[in-house]
Each structure stands twice: as structure tokens, then as C-alpha cells.
Protein backbone atom coordinates (compact mmCIF):
# COMPACT_ATOMS: atom_id res chain seq x y z
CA UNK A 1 0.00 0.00 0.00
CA UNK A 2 1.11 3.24 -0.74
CA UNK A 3 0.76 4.82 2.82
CA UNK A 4 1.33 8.31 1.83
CA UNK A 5 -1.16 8.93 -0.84
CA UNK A 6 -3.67 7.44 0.44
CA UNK A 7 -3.49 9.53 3.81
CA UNK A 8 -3.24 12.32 1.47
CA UNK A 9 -6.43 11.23 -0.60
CA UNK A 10 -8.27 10.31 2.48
CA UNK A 11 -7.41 13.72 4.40
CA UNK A 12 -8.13 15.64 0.76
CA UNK A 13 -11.79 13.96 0.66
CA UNK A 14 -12.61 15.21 4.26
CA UNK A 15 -12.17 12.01 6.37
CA UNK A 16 -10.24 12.11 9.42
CA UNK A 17 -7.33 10.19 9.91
CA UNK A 18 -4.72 8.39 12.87
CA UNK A 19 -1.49 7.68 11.83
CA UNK A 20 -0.19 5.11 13.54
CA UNK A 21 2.79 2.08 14.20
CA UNK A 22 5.92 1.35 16.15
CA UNK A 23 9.18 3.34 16.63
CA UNK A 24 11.34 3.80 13.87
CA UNK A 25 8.61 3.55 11.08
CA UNK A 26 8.68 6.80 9.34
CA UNK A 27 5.96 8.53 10.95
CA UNK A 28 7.45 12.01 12.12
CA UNK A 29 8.86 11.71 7.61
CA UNK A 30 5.36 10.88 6.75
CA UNK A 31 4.04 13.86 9.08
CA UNK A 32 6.22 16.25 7.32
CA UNK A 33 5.46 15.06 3.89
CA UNK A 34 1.65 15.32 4.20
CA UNK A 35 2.60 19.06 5.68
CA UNK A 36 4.94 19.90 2.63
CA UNK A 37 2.03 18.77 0.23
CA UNK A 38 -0.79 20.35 1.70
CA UNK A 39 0.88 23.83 2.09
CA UNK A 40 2.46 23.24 -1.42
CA UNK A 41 -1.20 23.33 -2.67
CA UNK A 42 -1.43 26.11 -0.93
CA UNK A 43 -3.45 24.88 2.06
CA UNK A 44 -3.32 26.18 5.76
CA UNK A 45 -1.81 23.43 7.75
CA UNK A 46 -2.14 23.96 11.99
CA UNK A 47 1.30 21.83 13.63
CA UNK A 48 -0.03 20.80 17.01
CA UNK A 49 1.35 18.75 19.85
CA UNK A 50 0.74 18.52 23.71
CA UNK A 51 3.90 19.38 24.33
CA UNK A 52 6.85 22.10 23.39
CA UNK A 53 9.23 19.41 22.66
CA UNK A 54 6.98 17.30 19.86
CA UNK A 55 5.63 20.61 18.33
CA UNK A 56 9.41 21.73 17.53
CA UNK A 57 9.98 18.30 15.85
CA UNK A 58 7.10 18.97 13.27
CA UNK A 59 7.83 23.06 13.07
CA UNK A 60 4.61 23.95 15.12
CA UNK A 61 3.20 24.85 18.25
CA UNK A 62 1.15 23.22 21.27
CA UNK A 63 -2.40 22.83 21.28
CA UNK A 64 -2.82 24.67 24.48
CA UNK A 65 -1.55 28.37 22.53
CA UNK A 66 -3.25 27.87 19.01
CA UNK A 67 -6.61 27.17 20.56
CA UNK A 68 -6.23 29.50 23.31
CA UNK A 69 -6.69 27.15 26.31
CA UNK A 70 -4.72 28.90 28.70
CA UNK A 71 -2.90 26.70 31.46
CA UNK A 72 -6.69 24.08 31.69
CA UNK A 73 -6.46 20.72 31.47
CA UNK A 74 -10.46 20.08 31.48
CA UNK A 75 -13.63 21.50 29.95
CA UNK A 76 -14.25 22.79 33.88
CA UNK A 77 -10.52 24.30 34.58
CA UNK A 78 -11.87 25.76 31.23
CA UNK A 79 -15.17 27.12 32.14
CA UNK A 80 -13.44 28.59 35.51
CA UNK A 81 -10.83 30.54 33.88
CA UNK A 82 -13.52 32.33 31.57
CA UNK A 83 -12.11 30.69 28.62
CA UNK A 84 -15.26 28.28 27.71
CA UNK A 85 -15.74 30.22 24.51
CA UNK A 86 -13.02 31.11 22.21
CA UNK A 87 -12.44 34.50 21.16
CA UNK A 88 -12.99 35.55 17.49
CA UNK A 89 -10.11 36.03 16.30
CA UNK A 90 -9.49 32.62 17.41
CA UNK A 91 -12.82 30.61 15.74
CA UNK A 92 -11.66 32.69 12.73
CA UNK A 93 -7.74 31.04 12.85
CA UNK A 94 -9.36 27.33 13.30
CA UNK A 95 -11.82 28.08 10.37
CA UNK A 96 -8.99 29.15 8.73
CA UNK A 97 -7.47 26.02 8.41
CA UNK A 98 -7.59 23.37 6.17
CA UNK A 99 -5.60 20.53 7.51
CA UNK A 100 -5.35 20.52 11.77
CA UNK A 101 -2.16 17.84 12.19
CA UNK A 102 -1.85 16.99 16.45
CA UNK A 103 1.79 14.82 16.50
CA UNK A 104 2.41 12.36 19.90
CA UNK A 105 -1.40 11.82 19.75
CA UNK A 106 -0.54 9.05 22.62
CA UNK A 107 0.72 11.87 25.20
CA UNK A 108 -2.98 13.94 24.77
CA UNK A 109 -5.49 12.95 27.36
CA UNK A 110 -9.31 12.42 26.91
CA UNK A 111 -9.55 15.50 28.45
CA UNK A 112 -7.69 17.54 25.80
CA UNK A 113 -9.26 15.86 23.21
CA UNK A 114 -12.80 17.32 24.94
CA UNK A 115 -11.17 20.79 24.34
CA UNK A 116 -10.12 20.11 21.30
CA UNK A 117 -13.22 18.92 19.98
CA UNK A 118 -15.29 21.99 21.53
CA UNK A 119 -12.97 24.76 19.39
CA UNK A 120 -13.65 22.80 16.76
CA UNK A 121 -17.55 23.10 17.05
CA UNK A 122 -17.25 26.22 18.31
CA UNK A 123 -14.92 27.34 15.49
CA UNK A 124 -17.05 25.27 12.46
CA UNK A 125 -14.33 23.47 11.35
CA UNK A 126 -14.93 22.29 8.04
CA UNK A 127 -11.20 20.76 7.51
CA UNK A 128 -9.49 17.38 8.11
CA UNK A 129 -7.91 16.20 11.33
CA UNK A 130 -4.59 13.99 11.25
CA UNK A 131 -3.43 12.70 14.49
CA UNK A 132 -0.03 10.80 14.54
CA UNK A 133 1.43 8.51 17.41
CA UNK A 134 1.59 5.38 19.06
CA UNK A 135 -0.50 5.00 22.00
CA UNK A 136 2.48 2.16 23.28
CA UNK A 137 4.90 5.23 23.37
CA UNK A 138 4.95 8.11 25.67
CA UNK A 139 1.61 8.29 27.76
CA UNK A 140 -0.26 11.64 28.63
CA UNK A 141 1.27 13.48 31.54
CA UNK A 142 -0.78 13.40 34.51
CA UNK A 143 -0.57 16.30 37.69
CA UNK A 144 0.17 13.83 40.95
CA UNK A 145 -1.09 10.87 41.60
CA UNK A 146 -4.39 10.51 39.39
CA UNK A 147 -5.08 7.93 36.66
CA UNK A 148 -3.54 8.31 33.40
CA UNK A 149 -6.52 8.77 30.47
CA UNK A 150 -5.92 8.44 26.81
CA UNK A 151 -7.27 10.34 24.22
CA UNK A 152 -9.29 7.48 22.87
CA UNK A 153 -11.17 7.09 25.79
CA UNK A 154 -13.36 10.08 25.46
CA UNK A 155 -16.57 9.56 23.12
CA UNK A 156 -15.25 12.56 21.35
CA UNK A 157 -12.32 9.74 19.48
CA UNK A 158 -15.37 7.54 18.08
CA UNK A 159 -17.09 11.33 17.11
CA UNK A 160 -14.28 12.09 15.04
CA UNK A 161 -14.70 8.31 13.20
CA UNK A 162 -10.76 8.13 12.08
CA UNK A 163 -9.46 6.14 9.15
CA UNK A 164 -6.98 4.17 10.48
CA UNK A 165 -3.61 4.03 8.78
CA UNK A 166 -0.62 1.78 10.38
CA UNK A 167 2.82 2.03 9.47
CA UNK A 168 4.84 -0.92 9.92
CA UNK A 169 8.07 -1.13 8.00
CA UNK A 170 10.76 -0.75 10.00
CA UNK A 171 13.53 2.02 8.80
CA UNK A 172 16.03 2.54 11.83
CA UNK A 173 17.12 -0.83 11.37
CA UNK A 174 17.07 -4.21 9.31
CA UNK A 175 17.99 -6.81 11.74
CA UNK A 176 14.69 -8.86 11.78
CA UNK A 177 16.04 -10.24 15.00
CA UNK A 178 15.68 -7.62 17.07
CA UNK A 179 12.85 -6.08 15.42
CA UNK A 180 11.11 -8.88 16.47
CA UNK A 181 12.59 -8.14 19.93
CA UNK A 182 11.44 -4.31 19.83
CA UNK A 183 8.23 -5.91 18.84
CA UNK A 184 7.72 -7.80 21.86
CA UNK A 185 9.16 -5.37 24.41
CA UNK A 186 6.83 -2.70 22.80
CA UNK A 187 3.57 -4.99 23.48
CA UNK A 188 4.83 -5.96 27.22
CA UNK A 189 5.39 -9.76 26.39
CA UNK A 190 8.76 -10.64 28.38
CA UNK A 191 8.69 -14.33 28.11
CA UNK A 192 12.17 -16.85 28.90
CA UNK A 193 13.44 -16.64 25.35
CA UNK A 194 13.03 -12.44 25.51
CA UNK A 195 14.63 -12.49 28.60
CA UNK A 196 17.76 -14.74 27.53
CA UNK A 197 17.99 -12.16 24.78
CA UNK A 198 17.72 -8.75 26.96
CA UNK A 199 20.17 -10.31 28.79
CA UNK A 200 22.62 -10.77 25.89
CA UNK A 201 22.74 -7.26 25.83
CA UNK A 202 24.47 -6.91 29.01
CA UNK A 203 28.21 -5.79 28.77
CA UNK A 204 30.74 -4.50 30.86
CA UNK A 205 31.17 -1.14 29.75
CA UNK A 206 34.51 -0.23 28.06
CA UNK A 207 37.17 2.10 29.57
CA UNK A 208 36.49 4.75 26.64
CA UNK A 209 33.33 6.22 26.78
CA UNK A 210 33.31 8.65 24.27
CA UNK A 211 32.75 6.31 21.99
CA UNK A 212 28.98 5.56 22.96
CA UNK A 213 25.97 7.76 23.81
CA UNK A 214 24.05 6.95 27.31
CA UNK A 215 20.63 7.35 26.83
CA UNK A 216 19.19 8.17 30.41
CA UNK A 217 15.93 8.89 32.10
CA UNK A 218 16.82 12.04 33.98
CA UNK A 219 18.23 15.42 32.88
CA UNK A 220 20.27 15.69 35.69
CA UNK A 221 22.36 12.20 35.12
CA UNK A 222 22.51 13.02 31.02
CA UNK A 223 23.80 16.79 31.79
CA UNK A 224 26.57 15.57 34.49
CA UNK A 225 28.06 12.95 31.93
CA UNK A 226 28.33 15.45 29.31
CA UNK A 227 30.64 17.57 31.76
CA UNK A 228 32.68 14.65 33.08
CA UNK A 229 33.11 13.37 29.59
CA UNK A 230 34.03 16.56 28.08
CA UNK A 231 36.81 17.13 31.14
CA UNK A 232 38.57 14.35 29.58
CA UNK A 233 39.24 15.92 26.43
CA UNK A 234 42.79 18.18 26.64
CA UNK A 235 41.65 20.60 24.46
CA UNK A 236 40.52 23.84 24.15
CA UNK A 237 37.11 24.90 25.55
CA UNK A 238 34.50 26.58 22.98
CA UNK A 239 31.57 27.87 23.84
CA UNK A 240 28.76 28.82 20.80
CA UNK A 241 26.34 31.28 22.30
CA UNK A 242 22.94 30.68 20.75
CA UNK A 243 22.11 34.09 18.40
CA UNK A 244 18.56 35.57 18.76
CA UNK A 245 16.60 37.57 16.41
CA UNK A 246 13.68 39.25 17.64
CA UNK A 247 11.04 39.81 15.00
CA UNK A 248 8.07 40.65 16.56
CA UNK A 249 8.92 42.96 19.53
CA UNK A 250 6.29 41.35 21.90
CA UNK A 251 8.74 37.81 21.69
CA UNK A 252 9.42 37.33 25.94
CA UNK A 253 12.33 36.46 26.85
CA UNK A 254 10.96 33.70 29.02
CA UNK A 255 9.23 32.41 25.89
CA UNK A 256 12.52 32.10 24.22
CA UNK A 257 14.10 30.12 27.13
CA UNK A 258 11.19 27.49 27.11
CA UNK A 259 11.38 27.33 23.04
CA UNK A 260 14.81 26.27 22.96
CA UNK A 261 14.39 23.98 26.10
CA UNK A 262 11.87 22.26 23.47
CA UNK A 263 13.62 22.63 20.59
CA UNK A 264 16.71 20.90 21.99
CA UNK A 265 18.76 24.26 21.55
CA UNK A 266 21.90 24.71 23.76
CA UNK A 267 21.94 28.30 24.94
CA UNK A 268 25.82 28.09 25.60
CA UNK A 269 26.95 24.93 23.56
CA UNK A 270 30.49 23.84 24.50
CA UNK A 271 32.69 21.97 22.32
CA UNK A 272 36.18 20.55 22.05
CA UNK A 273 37.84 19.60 18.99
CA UNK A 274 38.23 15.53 19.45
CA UNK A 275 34.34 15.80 21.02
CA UNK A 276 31.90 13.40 20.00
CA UNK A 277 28.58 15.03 18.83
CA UNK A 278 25.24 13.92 17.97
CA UNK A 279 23.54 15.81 14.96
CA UNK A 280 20.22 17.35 16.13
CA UNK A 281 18.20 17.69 12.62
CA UNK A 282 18.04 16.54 9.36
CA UNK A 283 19.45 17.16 5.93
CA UNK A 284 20.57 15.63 2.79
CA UNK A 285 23.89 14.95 4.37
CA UNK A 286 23.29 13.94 7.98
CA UNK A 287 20.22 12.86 9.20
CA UNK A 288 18.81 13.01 13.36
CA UNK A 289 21.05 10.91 15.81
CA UNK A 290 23.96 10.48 13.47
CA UNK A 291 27.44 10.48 15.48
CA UNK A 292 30.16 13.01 14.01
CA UNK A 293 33.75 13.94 15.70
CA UNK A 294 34.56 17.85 15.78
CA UNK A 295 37.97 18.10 13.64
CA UNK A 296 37.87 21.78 13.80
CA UNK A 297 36.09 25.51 14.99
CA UNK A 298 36.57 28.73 13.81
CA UNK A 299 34.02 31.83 14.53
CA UNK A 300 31.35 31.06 11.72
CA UNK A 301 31.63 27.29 11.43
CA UNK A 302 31.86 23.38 13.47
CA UNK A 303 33.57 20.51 11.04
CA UNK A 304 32.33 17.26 12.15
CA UNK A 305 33.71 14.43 10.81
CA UNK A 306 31.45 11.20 10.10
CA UNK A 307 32.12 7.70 10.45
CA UNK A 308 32.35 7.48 6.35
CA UNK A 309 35.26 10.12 6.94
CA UNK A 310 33.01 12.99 5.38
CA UNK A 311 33.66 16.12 7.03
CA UNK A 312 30.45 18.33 7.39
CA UNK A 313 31.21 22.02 7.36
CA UNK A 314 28.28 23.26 9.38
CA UNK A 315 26.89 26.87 10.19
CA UNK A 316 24.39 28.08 12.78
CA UNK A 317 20.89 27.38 11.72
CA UNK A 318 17.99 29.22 12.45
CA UNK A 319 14.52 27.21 14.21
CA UNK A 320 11.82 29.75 14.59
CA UNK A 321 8.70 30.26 16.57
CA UNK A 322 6.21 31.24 14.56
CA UNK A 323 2.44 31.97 14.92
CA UNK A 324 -0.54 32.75 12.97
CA UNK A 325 -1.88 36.50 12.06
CA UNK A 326 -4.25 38.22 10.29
CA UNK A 327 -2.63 39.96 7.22
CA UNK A 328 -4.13 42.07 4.50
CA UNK A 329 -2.48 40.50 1.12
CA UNK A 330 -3.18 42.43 -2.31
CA UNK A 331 -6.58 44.27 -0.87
CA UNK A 332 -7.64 40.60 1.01
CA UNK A 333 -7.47 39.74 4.43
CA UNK A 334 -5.72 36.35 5.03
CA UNK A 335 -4.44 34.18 7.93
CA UNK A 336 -0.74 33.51 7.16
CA UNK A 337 2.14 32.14 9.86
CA UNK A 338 4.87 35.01 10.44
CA UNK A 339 7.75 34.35 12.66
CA UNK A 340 8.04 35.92 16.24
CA UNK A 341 11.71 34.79 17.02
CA UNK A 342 14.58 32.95 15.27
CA UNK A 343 17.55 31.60 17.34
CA UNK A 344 20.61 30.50 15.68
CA UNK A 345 22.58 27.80 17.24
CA UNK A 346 24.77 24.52 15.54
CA UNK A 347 22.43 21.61 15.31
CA UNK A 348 24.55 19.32 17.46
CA UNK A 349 24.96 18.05 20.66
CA UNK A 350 27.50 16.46 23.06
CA UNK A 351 26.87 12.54 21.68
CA UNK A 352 28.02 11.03 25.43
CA UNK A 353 24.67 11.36 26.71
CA UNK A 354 20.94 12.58 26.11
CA UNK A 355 17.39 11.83 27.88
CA UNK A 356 15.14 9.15 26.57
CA UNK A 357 12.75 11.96 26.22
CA UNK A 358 14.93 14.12 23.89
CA UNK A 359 15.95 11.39 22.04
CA UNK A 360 12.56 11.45 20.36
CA UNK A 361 13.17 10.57 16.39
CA UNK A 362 17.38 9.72 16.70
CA UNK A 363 19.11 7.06 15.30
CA UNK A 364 21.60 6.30 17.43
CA UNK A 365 24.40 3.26 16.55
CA UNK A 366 26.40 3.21 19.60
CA UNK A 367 23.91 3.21 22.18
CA UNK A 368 24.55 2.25 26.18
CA UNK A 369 21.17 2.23 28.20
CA UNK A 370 20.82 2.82 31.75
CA UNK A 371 18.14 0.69 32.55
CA UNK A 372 17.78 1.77 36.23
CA UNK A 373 16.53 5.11 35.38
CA UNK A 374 13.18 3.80 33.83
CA UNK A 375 10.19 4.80 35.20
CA UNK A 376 7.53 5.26 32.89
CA UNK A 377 5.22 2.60 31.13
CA UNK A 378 6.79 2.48 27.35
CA UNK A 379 9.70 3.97 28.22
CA UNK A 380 11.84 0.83 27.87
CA UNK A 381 10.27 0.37 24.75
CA UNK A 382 11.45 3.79 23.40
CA UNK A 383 14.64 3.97 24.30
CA UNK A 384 15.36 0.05 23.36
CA UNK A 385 13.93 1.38 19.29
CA UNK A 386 16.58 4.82 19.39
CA UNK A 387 18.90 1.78 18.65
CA UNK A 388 19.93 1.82 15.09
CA UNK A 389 22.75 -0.54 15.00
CA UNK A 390 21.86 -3.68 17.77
CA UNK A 391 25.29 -4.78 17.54
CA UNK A 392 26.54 -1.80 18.80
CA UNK A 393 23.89 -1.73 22.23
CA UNK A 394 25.01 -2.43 25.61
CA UNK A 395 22.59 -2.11 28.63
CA UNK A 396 23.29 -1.72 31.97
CA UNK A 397 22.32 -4.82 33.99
CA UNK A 398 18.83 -3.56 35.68
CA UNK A 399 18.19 -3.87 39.45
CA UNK A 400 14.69 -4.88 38.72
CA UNK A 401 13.41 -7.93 36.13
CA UNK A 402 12.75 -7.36 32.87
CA UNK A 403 9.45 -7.71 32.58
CA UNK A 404 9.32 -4.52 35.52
CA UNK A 405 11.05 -2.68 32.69
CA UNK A 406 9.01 -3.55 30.23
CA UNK A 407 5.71 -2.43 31.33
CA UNK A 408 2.98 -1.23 29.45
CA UNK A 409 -0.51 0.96 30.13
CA UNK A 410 -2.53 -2.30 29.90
CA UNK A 411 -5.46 0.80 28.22
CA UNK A 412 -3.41 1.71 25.80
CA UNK A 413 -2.50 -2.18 24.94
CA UNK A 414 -5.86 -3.38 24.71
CA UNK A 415 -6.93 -0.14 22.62
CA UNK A 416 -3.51 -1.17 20.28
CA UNK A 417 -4.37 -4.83 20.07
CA UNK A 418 -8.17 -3.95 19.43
CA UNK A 419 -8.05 -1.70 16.31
């Protein structure tokens, strides 16, 4: 089946759709694709995700800011902060729009999906919804101790009636081995012969480092290692101070922080020729997750040498926040995006550690996981499928069983197993 034209003729005829299938199938590329087509035809295409982080991936924003729904997380936190109906120049943005993409579907709560749902109505919303995830990923984020509720629990999922579409070819990597492995871990099912083979993947960890990435669960851990690592290197310290261009003068500085916090952005990014760094992005010569070596820096540029021995001579590149106005173009008045900020900063990062969380999309070949700082449901599961190269994983022996690791929402895995 051709996946991508048909969730382009489906979306084009007015039907609804969700996106779906494991890590490492091509769903953030397919995202982006449906994007580029739809605003190639000249369409107005609304990036939405829960969170800061997964908006920056697809070039958008969250939900909560393009539908105006302030800091609630239910239609009554809603109705309290006098923001039950939307504004006007809000209804008129959502009408606006042709195609409304939400990314990490699996991290927005029924709850959301009830506010959602209302600025649609409220906004009549004649376009097409896509919604793009896997609900055996990243769950919705919940304040204390209350129950975690997906977005396909509320009655407003079946109201939307989406065509399903599942991705399930595998890209990051083509041993069938241990995407049979990624399989099982993503559905829960530890059994002996998973078990024997988690356990293969227990090493003693070499003397050198710098040669792998950690992939951890806390900030804290991943930020440390980066400065211990980088110690080690004799060389000279360089620091790359993010550049930022104001272009709309109401752009807060606080907004700025929390934008590059999301976008992955290092506001002071030290480097040392001989340091091992992650690429952040993509392009047509180094794609997100690839592992480089900094030969050389001078004021305007980083060289990063690849494992092929291809030295990339990279700039500072520019991710910008941008947000939707109301613009008079020749005599009419149109909705168009218009950027409010643009920070400039090397899309690379220190490659001896990151978070689970901010590895979202890598590809990452030499790969050591610390196992003992898992502590979500799926989040075993996600950091197992950054793995590009299983040759090249080692995991640090857990203190817990496997199958404590590898836990899953048992919701979201009878929804998954269901459709």
C-alpha cells in the first residue's frame, strides 16, 4: 500500500485520519510530507502537539496556545478561567485552516481531546484532522497521583470516526532479529526466550566512553556525563552562544528560554575539537542521531567528521517560533504564519549522553542504556527502538526484572491490540 497517498487522498476527501505504528517507522517523515504537500497546494496546515518538545519536531506549536486554552487541562478548569468560549479572532484562525495535524497523539489525554473537539464546534471546522502517534509510546502526563486517560477514551475519538492508517516497515534498522525483539518489548510480552535475549545485551562497559551515547531517564544524570566526559578531552574549551533575532517585539524572553528547552537548543553549547557530537536535525547529508567527531572551529563554522570520513562544514541554523496572524495580502485579508523569534545555534549536541525523552526521532548506533533510570510505562520500549545498530547496544544490567522494565498501560495495549 502506498501509505502516503492514500493519507493524502483520504485527508483531501474530508475524512479524518490516525497515523499510527511502532518506533522507527517513518511517521514524524510521513508527518512532514503530508505538511509539505498540503501547504504546497497552498493549504493552511495547523502543527499541534501537547507538548513544546513534539511541536518543535514537526515546526509547530502546542495545542494549548493555538486554541487559546490557557494553562486548563479540562472543559471545567476551562469554564473557571472564563475561557469556555473562544475568542474571534481565534474561531476565525481554526476556520482558517484546512488541515489541523496533532503529533504524539498518545501523550494527549481524553480530556484535551474534549477541548479540542469543543474549538472545533465552536470554530465550524470544516477541515481534516490527522493525528499521529503510538499510543504504546509516551503516555499523557498526569498532575500527581491521578489515573492516566488516553485520548481514545473520550466519546469525542469515536465522534471524530478516524481512518486508520498503520505504518509498519521498520527504517532505523534491518535486523529482523531484534525487530522482532522491539516488537515484543513494545507490546509488554517478556517471556524466557526475551529475557535470555535482553540479557545478551548486558556488557561490561569499556574504559572509553566517548565512543557511545548513554541514553538516560533524567536530565540531571545526562547533563553531568556530558561535563565529566568533556573534562577528559585536553583541548581547548568553545563555547557557541545561541544568536537571537527578535522579529516581533512582543517575543518574551521567558518564551525564548522554554522554546529552545523544546527545541533541543543549547543556549551556551560547549565543544572541544576531538568531542563526539550527535547531529540534532536533518538534511541531505546527515540525518537526526547520526554520530560526528569535531575536527575543527573557527568563529562562523563546526567541522564534524562522520564515520564514512566525510567532514560536514556546518553553520548556525535558524529554528523559529512562529504563529498565525491576520494579514491584509493584495486588498484581502488572510491568515498567514509570520515568525516571532529565530535563534541561531549549531544543530549538534554532546553525543556522550541525552534523555530518553529528547531522544525522540534519533538514530543512534552506539547506544549504552541505563536501565535503572526507567520509570515510565513504554519507556523501555522507546529507548530500546533509538537503537539503530543492535550490535553496537550495551545495557546496563537492571536492578529490577525485565518484565518490571518492560511495562505497558494495559489501556493503551488493549486499545492497540483492538483496532
Amino acid at each position: 500500500m502506498d501509505y502516503l497517498n492514500v493519507t493524502i487522498d483520504k485527508l483531501k476527501s474530508g475524512r479524518n485520519v490516525f497515523l499510527t505504528g511502532g518506533a522507527g517507522v517513518g511517521k514524524t517523515t510521513a508527518t512532514r510530507e503530508i505538511i509539505k504537500y498540503f501547504e504546497h497546494e497552498s493549504k493552511k496546515v495547523a502543527k499541534l502537539a501537547s507538548t513544546g518538545m513534539a511541536a518543535t519536531l514537526i515546526g509547530g506549536q502546542t495545542l494549548h496556545s493555538f486554541l487559546d486554552l490557557g494553562i486548563a487541562s479540562n472543559l471545567g478548569e476551562l469554564g473557571q478561567n472564563a475561557k469556555l468560549e473562544a475568542p474571534k479572532k481565534v474561531k476565525k484562525l481554526i476556520s482558517a485552516m484546512s488541515l489541523i495535524v496533532i503529533d504524539e497523539i498518545s501523550m494527549v489525554s481524553d480530556a484535551l481531546l474534549e477541548m479540542i473537539q469543543l474549538r472545533l464546534r465552536q470554530s465550524d471546522f470544516r477541515g481534516s484532522l490527522l493525528v499521529v502517534g503510538d499510543f504504546l509510546q509516551l503516555p499523557p502526563v498526569v498532575r500527581g497521583f491521578g489515573e492516566v486517560r488516553f485520548a481514545f477514551e473520550s466519546e469525542c475519538w469515536r465522534g471524530f470516526d478516524f481512518f486508520k492508517i498503520e505504518l509498519t516497515q521498520v527504517y532505523r534498522t534491518d535486523d529482523k532479529d531484534f525487530i522482532e525483539l522491539l516488537n515484543s518489548v513494545r507490546f509488554g510480552h517478556i517471556d524466557e526466550e526475551i529475557h535470555d535475549t535482553l540479557n545478551e545485551y548486558i556488557k561490561p562497559l569499556p574504559q572509553d566512553l566517548s565512543a557511545f551515547t548513554f541514553l538516560f531517564g533524567k536530565n540531571e544524570t545526562a547533563s553531568q556525563h556530558n561535563k565529566n566526559q568533556l573534562a577528559f578531552i585536553d583541548n581547548e574549551l568553545f563555547v557557541k552562544e545561541a544568536q537571537v533575532i527578535k522579529h516581533l517585539k512582543s517575543a518574551q524572553d521567558a518564551e525564548i528560554q522554554r522554546f529552545m528547552n523544546d527545541a533541543r537548543i543549547e543556549k551556551e553549547l560547549e565543544l572541544k575539537i576531538g568531542a563526539p557530537v550527535l547531529f540534532t536535525r536533518n538534511s541531505w547529508n546527515y540525518f537526526n542521531g547520526e554520530r560526528g567527531i569535531i575536527v575543527n572551529i573557527d568563529n562562523n563554522y563546526v567541522y564534524v567528521q562522520k564515520e564514512d570520513e566525510k567532514v560536514i562544514k556546518l553553520e548556525a541554523l535558524a529554528q523559529s517560533k512562529e504563529r498565525w496572524s491576520e494579514k491584509i495580502i493584495e486588498g484581502k485579508k488572510e491568515m498567514i504564519e509570520e515568525p516571532v523569534f529565530s535563534v541561531y545555534q549549531f544543530p549538534i549536541k554532546l553525543a556522550f549522553a541525552i534523555t530518553i525523552h529528547k531522544s525522540q526521532g534519533m538514530s543512534i548506533q552506539d547506544l549504552i542504556i541505563e536501565t535503572n533510570e526507567i520509570f515510565a510505562p513504554s519507556q523501555f520500549y522507546v529507548a530500546l527502538s533509538r537503537s539503530s545498530n543492535p550490535k553496537r547496544l550495551t545495557m546496563i544490567a537492571p536492578k529490577r526484572q525485565w518484565h518490571e522494565l518492560a511495562f505497558v498501560n494495559y489501556k493503551a495495549l488493549n486499545f492497540v491490540r483492538d483496532i
